[in-house]
C-alpha atoms as a PDB file:
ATOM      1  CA  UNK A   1     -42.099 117.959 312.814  1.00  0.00           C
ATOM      2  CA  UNK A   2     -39.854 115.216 310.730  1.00  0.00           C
ATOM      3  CA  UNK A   3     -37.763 113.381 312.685  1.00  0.00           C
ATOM      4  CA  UNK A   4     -34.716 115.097 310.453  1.00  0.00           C
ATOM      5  CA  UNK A   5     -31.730 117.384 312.087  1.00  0.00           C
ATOM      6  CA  UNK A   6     -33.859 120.114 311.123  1.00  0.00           C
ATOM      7  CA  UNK A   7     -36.963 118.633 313.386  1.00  0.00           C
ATOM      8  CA  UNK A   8     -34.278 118.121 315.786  1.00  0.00           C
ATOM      9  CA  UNK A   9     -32.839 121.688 315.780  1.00  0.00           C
ATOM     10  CA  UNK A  10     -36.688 122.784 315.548  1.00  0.00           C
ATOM     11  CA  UNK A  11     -37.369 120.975 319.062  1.00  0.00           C
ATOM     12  CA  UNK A  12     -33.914 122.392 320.454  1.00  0.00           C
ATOM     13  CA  UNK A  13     -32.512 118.424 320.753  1.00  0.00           C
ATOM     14  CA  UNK A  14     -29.207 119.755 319.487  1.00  0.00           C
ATOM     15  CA  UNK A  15     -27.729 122.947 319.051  1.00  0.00           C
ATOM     16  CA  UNK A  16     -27.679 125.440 316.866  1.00  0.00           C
ATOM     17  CA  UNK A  17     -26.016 129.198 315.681  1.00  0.00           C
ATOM     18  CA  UNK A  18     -30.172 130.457 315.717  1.00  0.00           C
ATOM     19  CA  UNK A  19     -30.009 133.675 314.192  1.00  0.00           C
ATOM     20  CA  UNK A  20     -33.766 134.011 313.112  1.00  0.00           C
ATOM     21  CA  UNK A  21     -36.901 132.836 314.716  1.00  0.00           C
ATOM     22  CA  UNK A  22     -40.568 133.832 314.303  1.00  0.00           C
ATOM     23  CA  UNK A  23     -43.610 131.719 314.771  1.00  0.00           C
ATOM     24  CA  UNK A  24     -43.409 129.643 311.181  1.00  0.00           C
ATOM     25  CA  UNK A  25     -39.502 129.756 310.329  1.00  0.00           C
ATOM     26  CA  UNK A  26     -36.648 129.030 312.177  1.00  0.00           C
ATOM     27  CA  UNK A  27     -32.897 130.149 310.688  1.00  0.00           C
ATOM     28  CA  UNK A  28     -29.574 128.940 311.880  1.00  0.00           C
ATOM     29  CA  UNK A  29     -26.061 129.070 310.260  1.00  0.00           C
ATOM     30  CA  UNK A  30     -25.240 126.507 308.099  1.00  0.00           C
ATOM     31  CA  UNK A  31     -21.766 124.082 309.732  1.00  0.00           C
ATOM     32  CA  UNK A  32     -20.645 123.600 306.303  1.00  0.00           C
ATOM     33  CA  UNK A  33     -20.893 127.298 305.387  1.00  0.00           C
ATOM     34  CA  UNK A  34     -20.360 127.926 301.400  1.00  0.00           C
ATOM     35  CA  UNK A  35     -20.035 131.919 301.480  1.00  0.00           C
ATOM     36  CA  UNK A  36     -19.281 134.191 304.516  1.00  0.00           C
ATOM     37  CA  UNK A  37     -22.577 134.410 305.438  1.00  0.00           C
ATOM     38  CA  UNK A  38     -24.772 130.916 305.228  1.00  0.00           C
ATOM     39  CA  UNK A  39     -28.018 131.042 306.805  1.00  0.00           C
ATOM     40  CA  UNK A  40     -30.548 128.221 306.587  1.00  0.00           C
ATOM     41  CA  UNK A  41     -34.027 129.145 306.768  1.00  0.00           C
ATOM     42  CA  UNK A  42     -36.634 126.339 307.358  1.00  0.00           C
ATOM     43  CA  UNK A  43     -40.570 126.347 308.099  1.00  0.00           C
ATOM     44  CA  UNK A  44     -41.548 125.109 311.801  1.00  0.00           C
ATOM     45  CA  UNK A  45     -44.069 122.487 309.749  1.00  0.00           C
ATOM     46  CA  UNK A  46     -42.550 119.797 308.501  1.00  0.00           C
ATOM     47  CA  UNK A  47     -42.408 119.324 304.511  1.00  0.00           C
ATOM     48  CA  UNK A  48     -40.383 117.045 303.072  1.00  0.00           C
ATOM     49  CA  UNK A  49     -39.099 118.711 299.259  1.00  0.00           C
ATOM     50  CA  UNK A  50     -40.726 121.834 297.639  1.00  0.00           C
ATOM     51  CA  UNK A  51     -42.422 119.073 295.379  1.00  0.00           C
ATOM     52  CA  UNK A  52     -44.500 118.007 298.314  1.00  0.00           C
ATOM     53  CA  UNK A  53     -45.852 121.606 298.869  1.00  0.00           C
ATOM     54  CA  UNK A  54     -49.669 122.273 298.346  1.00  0.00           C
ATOM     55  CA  UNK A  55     -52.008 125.265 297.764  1.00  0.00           C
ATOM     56  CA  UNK A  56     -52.132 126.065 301.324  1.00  0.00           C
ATOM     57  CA  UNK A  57     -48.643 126.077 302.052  1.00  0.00           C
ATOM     58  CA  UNK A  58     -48.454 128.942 300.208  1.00  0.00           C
ATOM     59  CA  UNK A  59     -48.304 131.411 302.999  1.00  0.00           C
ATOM     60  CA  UNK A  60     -45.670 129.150 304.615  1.00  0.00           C
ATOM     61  CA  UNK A  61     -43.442 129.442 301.691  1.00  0.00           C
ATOM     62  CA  UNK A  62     -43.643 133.270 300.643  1.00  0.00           C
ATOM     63  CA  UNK A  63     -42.860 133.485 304.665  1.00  0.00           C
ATOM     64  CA  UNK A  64     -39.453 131.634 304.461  1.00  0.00           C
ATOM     65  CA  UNK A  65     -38.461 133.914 301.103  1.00  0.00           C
ATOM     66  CA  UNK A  66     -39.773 137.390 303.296  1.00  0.00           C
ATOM     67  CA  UNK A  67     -37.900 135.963 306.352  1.00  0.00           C
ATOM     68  CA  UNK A  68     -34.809 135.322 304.369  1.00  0.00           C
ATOM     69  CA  UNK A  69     -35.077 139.102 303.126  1.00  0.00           C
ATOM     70  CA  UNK A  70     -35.986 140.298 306.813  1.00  0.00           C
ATOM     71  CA  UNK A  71     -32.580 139.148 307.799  1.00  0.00           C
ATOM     72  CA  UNK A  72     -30.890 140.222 304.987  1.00  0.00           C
ATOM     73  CA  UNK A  73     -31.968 143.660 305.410  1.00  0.00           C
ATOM     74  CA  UNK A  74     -31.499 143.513 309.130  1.00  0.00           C
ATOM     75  CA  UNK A  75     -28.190 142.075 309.116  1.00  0.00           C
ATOM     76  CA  UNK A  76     -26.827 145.299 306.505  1.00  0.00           C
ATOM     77  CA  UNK A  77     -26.315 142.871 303.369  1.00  0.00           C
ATOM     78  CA  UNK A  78     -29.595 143.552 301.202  1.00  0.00           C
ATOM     79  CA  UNK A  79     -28.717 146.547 299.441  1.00  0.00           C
ATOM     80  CA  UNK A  80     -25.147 144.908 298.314  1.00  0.00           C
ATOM     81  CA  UNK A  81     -26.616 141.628 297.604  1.00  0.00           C
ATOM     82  CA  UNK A  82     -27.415 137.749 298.218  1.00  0.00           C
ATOM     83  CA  UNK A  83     -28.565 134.525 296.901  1.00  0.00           C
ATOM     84  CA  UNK A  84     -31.477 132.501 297.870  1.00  0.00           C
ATOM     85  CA  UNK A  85     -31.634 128.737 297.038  1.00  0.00           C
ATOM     86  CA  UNK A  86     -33.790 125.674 297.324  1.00  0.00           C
ATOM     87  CA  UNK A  87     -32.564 122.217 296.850  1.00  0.00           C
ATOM     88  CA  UNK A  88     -35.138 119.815 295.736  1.00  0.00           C
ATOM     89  CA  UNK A  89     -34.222 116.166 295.858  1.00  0.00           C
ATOM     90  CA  UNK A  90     -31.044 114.497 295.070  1.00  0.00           C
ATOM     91  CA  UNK A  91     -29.729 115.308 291.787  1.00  0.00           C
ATOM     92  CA  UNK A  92     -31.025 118.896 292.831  1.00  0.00           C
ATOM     93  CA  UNK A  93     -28.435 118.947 295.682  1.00  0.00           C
ATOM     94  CA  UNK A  94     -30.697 117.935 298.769  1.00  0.00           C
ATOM     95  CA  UNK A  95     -29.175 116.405 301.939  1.00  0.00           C
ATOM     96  CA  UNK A  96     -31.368 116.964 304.612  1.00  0.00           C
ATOM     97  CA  UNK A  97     -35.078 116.142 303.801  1.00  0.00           C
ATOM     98  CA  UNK A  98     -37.187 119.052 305.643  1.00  0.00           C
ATOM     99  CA  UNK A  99     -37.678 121.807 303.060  1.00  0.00           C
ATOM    100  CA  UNK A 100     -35.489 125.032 303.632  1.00  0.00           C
ATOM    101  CA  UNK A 101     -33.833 127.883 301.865  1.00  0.00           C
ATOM    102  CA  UNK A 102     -30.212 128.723 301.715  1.00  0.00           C
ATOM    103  CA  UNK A 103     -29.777 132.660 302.445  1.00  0.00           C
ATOM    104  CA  UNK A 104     -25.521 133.197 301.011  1.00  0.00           C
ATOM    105  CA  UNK A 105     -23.484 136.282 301.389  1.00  0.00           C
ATOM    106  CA  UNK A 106     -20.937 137.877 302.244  1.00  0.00           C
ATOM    107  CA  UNK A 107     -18.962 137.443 298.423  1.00  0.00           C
ATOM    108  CA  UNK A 108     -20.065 138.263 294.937  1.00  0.00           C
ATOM    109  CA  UNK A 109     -22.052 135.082 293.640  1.00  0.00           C
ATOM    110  CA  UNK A 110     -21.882 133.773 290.259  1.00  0.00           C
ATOM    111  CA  UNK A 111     -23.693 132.046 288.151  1.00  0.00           C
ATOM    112  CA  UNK A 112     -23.179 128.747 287.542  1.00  0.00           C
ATOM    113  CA  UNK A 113     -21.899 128.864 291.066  1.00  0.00           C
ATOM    114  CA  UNK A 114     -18.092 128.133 291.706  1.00  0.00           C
END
């Protein structure tokens, strides 16, 4: 695990709104939430950006996207709708350098987002 908040949160070091947990992915809500529901879903392994993902991770990544949808459909929101992002790198709007997905609902989305 990366030494990141997200290890951190991972190794229960500081707290977290967990919401999801299963043996590869752990989900929490997002502190700077951008919709009424902002979940962030990230693998127990470590990985850095989606551009450092290999072959074999992909189990590990189809898991976060079918974890995201678990909740989505657990929590009553599927049917109406949600949005599913990854931020890769700077200019593509990554902070926090352990790979995750950001699960928002709660509002109608639009596209480019506002």
């Amino acid at each position: 695990m990366g030494d990141t908040i997200f290890g951190k949160i991972i190794r229960r070091e500081i707290p977290a709104d967990i919401v999801y947990e299963n043996d590869d992915v752990l989900a929490f809500r997002d502190l700077n939430p951008q919709a009424p529901v902002h979940v962030l879903f990230i693998p127990k392994h470590a990985m850095a950006t989606l551009n450092d993902a290999i072959p074999s991770d992909a189990t590990l990544l189809g898991n976060l996207l079918l974890a995201a949808a678990d909740y989505a459909k657990r929590e009553g929101f599927a049917e109406q709708g949600y949005r599913t992002v990854i931020n890769c790198n700077e200019h593509g709007g990554q902070t926090v350098f352990h790979l995750h997905v950001h699960l928002l609902a709660g509002r109608s989305m639009h596209w480019p987002p506002g």
